[in-house]
C-alpha atoms as a PDB file:
ATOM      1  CA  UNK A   1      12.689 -12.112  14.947  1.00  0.00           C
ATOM      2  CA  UNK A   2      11.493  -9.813  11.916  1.00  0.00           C
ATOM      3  CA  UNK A   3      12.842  -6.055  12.391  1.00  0.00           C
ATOM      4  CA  UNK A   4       9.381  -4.430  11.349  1.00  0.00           C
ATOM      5  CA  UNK A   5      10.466  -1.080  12.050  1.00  0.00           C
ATOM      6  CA  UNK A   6      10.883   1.632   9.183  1.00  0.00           C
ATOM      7  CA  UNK A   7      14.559   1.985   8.895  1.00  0.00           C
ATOM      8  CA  UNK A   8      16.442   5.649   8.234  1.00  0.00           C
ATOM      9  CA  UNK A   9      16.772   4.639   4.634  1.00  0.00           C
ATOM     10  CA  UNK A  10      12.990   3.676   4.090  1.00  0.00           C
ATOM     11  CA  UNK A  11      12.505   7.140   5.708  1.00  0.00           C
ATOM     12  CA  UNK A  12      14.736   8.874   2.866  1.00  0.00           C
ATOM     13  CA  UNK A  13      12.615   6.447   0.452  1.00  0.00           C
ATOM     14  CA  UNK A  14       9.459   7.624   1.789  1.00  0.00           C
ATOM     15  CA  UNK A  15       9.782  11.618   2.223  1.00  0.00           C
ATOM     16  CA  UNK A  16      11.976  11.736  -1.576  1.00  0.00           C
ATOM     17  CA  UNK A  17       8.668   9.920  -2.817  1.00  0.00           C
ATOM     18  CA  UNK A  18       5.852  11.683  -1.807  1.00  0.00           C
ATOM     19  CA  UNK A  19       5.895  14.351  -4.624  1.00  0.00           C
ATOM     20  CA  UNK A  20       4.973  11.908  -7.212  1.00  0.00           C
ATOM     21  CA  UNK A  21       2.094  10.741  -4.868  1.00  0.00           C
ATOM     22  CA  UNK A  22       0.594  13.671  -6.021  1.00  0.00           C
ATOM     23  CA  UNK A  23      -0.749  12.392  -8.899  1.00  0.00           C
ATOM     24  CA  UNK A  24      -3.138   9.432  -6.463  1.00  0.00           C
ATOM     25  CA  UNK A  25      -4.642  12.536  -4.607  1.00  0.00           C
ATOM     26  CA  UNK A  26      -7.980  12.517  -4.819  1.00  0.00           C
ATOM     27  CA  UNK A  27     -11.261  14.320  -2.792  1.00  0.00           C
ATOM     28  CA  UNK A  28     -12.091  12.199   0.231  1.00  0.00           C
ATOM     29  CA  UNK A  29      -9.049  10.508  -0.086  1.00  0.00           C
ATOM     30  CA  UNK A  30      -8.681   7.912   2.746  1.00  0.00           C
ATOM     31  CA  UNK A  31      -5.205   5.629   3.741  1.00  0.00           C
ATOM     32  CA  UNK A  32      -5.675   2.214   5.413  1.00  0.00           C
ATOM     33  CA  UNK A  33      -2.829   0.704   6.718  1.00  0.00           C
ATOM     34  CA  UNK A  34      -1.320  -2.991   7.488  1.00  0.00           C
ATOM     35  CA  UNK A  35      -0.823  -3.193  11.662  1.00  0.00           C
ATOM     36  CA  UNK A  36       2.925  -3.344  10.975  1.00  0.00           C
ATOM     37  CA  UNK A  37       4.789  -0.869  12.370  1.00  0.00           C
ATOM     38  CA  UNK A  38       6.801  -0.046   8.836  1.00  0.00           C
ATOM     39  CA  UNK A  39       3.629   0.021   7.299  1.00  0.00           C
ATOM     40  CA  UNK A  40       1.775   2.764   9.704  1.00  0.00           C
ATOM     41  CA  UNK A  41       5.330   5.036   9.900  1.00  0.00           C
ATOM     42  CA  UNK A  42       5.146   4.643   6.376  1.00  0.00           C
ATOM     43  CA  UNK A  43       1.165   5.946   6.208  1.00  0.00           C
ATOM     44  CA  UNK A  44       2.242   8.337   8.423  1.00  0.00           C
ATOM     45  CA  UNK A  45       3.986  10.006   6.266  1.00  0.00           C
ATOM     46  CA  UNK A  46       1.431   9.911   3.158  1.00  0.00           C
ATOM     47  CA  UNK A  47      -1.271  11.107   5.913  1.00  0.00           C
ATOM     48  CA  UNK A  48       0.764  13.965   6.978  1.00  0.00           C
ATOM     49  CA  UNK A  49       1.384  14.722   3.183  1.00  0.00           C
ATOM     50  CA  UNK A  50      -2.108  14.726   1.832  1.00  0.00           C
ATOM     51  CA  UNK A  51      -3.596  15.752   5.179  1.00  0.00           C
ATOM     52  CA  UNK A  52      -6.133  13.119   5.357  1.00  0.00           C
ATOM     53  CA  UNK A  53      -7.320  10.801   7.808  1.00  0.00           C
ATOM     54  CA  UNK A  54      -5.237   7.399   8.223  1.00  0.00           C
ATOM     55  CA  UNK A  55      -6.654   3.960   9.780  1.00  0.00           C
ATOM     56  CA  UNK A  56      -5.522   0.996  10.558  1.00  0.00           C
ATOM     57  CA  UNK A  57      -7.168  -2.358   8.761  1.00  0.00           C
ATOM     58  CA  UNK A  58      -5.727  -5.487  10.471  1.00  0.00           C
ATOM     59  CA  UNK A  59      -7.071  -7.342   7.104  1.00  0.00           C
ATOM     60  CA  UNK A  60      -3.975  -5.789   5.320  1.00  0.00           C
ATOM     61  CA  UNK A  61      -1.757  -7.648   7.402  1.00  0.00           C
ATOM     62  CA  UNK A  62       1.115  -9.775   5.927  1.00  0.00           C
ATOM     63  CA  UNK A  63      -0.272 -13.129   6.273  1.00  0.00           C
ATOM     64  CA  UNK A  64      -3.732 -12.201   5.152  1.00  0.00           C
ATOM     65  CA  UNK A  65      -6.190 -14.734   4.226  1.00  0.00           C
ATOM     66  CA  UNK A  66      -8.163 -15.051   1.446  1.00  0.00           C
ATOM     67  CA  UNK A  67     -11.191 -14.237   3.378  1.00  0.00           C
ATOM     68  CA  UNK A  68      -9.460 -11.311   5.240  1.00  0.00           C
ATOM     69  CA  UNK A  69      -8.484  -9.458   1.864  1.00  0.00           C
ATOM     70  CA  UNK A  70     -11.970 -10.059   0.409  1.00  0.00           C
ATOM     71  CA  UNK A  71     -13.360  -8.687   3.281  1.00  0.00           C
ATOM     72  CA  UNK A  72     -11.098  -5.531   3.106  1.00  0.00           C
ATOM     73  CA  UNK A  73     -12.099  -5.012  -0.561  1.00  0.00           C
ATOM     74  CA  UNK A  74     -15.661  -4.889   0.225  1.00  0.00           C
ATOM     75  CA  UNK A  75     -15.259  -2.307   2.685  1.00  0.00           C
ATOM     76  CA  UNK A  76     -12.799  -0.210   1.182  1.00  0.00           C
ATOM     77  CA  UNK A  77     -13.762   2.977   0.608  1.00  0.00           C
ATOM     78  CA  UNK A  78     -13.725   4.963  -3.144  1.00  0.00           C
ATOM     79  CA  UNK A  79     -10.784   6.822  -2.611  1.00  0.00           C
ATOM     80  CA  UNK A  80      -7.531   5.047  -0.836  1.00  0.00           C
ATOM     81  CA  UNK A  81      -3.957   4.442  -0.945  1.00  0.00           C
ATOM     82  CA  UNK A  82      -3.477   1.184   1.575  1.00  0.00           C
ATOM     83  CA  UNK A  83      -0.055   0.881   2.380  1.00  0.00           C
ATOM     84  CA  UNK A  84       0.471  -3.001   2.958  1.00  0.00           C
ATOM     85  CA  UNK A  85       2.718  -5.923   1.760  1.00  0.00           C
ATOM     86  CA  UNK A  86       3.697  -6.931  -1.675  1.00  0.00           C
ATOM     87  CA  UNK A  87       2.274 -10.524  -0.505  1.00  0.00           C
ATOM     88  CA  UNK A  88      -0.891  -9.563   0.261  1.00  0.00           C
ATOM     89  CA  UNK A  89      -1.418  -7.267  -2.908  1.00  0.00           C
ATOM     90  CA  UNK A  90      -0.291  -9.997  -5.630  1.00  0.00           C
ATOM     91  CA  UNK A  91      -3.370 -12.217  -3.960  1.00  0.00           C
ATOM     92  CA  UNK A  92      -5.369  -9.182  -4.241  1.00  0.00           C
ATOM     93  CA  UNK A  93      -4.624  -8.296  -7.895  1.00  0.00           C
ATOM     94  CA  UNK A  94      -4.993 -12.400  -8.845  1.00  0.00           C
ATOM     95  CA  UNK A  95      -8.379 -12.068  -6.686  1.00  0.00           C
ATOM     96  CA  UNK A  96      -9.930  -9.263  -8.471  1.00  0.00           C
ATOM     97  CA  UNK A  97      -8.292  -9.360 -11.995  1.00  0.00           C
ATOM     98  CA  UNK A  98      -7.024 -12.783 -12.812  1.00  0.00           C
ATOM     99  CA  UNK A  99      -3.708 -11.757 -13.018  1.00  0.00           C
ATOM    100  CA  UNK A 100      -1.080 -13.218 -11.018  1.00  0.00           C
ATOM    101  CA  UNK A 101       1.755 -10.765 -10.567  1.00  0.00           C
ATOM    102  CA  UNK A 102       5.363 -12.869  -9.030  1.00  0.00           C
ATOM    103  CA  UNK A 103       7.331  -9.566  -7.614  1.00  0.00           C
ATOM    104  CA  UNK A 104       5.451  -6.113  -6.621  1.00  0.00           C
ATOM    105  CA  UNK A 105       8.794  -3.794  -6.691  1.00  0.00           C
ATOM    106  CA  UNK A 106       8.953  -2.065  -2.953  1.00  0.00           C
ATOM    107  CA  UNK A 107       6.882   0.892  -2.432  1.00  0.00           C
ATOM    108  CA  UNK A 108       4.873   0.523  -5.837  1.00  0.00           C
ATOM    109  CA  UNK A 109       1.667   1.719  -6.251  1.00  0.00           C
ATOM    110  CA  UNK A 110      -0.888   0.113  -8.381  1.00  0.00           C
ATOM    111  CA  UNK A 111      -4.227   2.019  -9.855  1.00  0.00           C
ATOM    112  CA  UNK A 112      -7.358  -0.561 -10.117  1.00  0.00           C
ATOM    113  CA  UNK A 113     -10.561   0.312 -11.849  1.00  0.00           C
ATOM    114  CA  UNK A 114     -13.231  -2.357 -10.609  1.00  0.00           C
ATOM    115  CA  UNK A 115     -11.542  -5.257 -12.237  1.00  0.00           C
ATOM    116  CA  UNK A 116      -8.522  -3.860 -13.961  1.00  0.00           C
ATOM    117  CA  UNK A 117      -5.199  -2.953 -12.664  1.00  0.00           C
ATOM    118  CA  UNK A 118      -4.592   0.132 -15.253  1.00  0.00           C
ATOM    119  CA  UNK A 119      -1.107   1.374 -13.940  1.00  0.00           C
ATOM    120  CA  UNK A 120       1.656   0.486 -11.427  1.00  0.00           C
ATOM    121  CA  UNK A 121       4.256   3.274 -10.550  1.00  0.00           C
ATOM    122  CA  UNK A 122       7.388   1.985  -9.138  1.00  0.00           C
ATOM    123  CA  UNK A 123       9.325   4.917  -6.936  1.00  0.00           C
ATOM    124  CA  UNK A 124      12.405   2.399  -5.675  1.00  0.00           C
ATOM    125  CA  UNK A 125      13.404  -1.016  -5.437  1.00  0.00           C
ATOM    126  CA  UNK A 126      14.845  -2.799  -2.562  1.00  0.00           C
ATOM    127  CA  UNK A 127      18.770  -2.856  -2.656  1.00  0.00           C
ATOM    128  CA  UNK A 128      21.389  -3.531  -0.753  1.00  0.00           C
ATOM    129  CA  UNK A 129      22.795  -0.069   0.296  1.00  0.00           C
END
């Protein structure tokens, strides 16, 4: 069985991060979330943060389908940060853009404009200690 719990050292990942979330702030700023548990502990943190409202959207999941992420595009809102999986955000990005990306780094965040995906900040990388 998957351990989908956020573990002490994605904890240190996630609070030593959140300063250069800063920069993603924006009015009305909105987080969806993936139903996995590491993926709401981790929203829970950015919500807390920015002091903004935080929902879950079970078409972030994992194991999306095509038809789930399109339908999570259409009704996401102008403002978010969704805090999903790298595997459902590369079919997202070759969705939208027509660019298929092989590895999203872990906790990466990617700026799209309509059709183009105009930055990625990478705050840490999964390793082994």
């Amino acid at each position: 069985a998957c351990n989908d719990q956020l573990t002490q050292k994605g904890i240190r990942q996630i609070t030593a991060s959140l300063k250069h979330l800063d920069a993603f702030w924006k009015p009305n700023l909105q987080i969806l979330s993936s139903p996995s548990e590491r993926c709401e502990h981790t929203a829970y943190f950015i919500k807390t943060h920015f002091a903004c409202p935080a929902h879950v959207d079970d078409n972030l999941s994992e194991n999306a389908t095509e038809e789930q992420i399109v339908a999570c595009l259409d009704d996401m809102p102008e403002h978010v940060l969704a805090v999903t999986h790298s595997q459902f955000i590369r079919k997202a990005i070759g969705m939208v853009t027509g660019t298929f990306l092989s590895y999203i780094p872990n906790f990466s965040v990617l700026r799209m404009s309509g059709s183009h995906l105009d930055d990625m900040a990478v705050f840490y990388e999964d390793d082994n200690s």
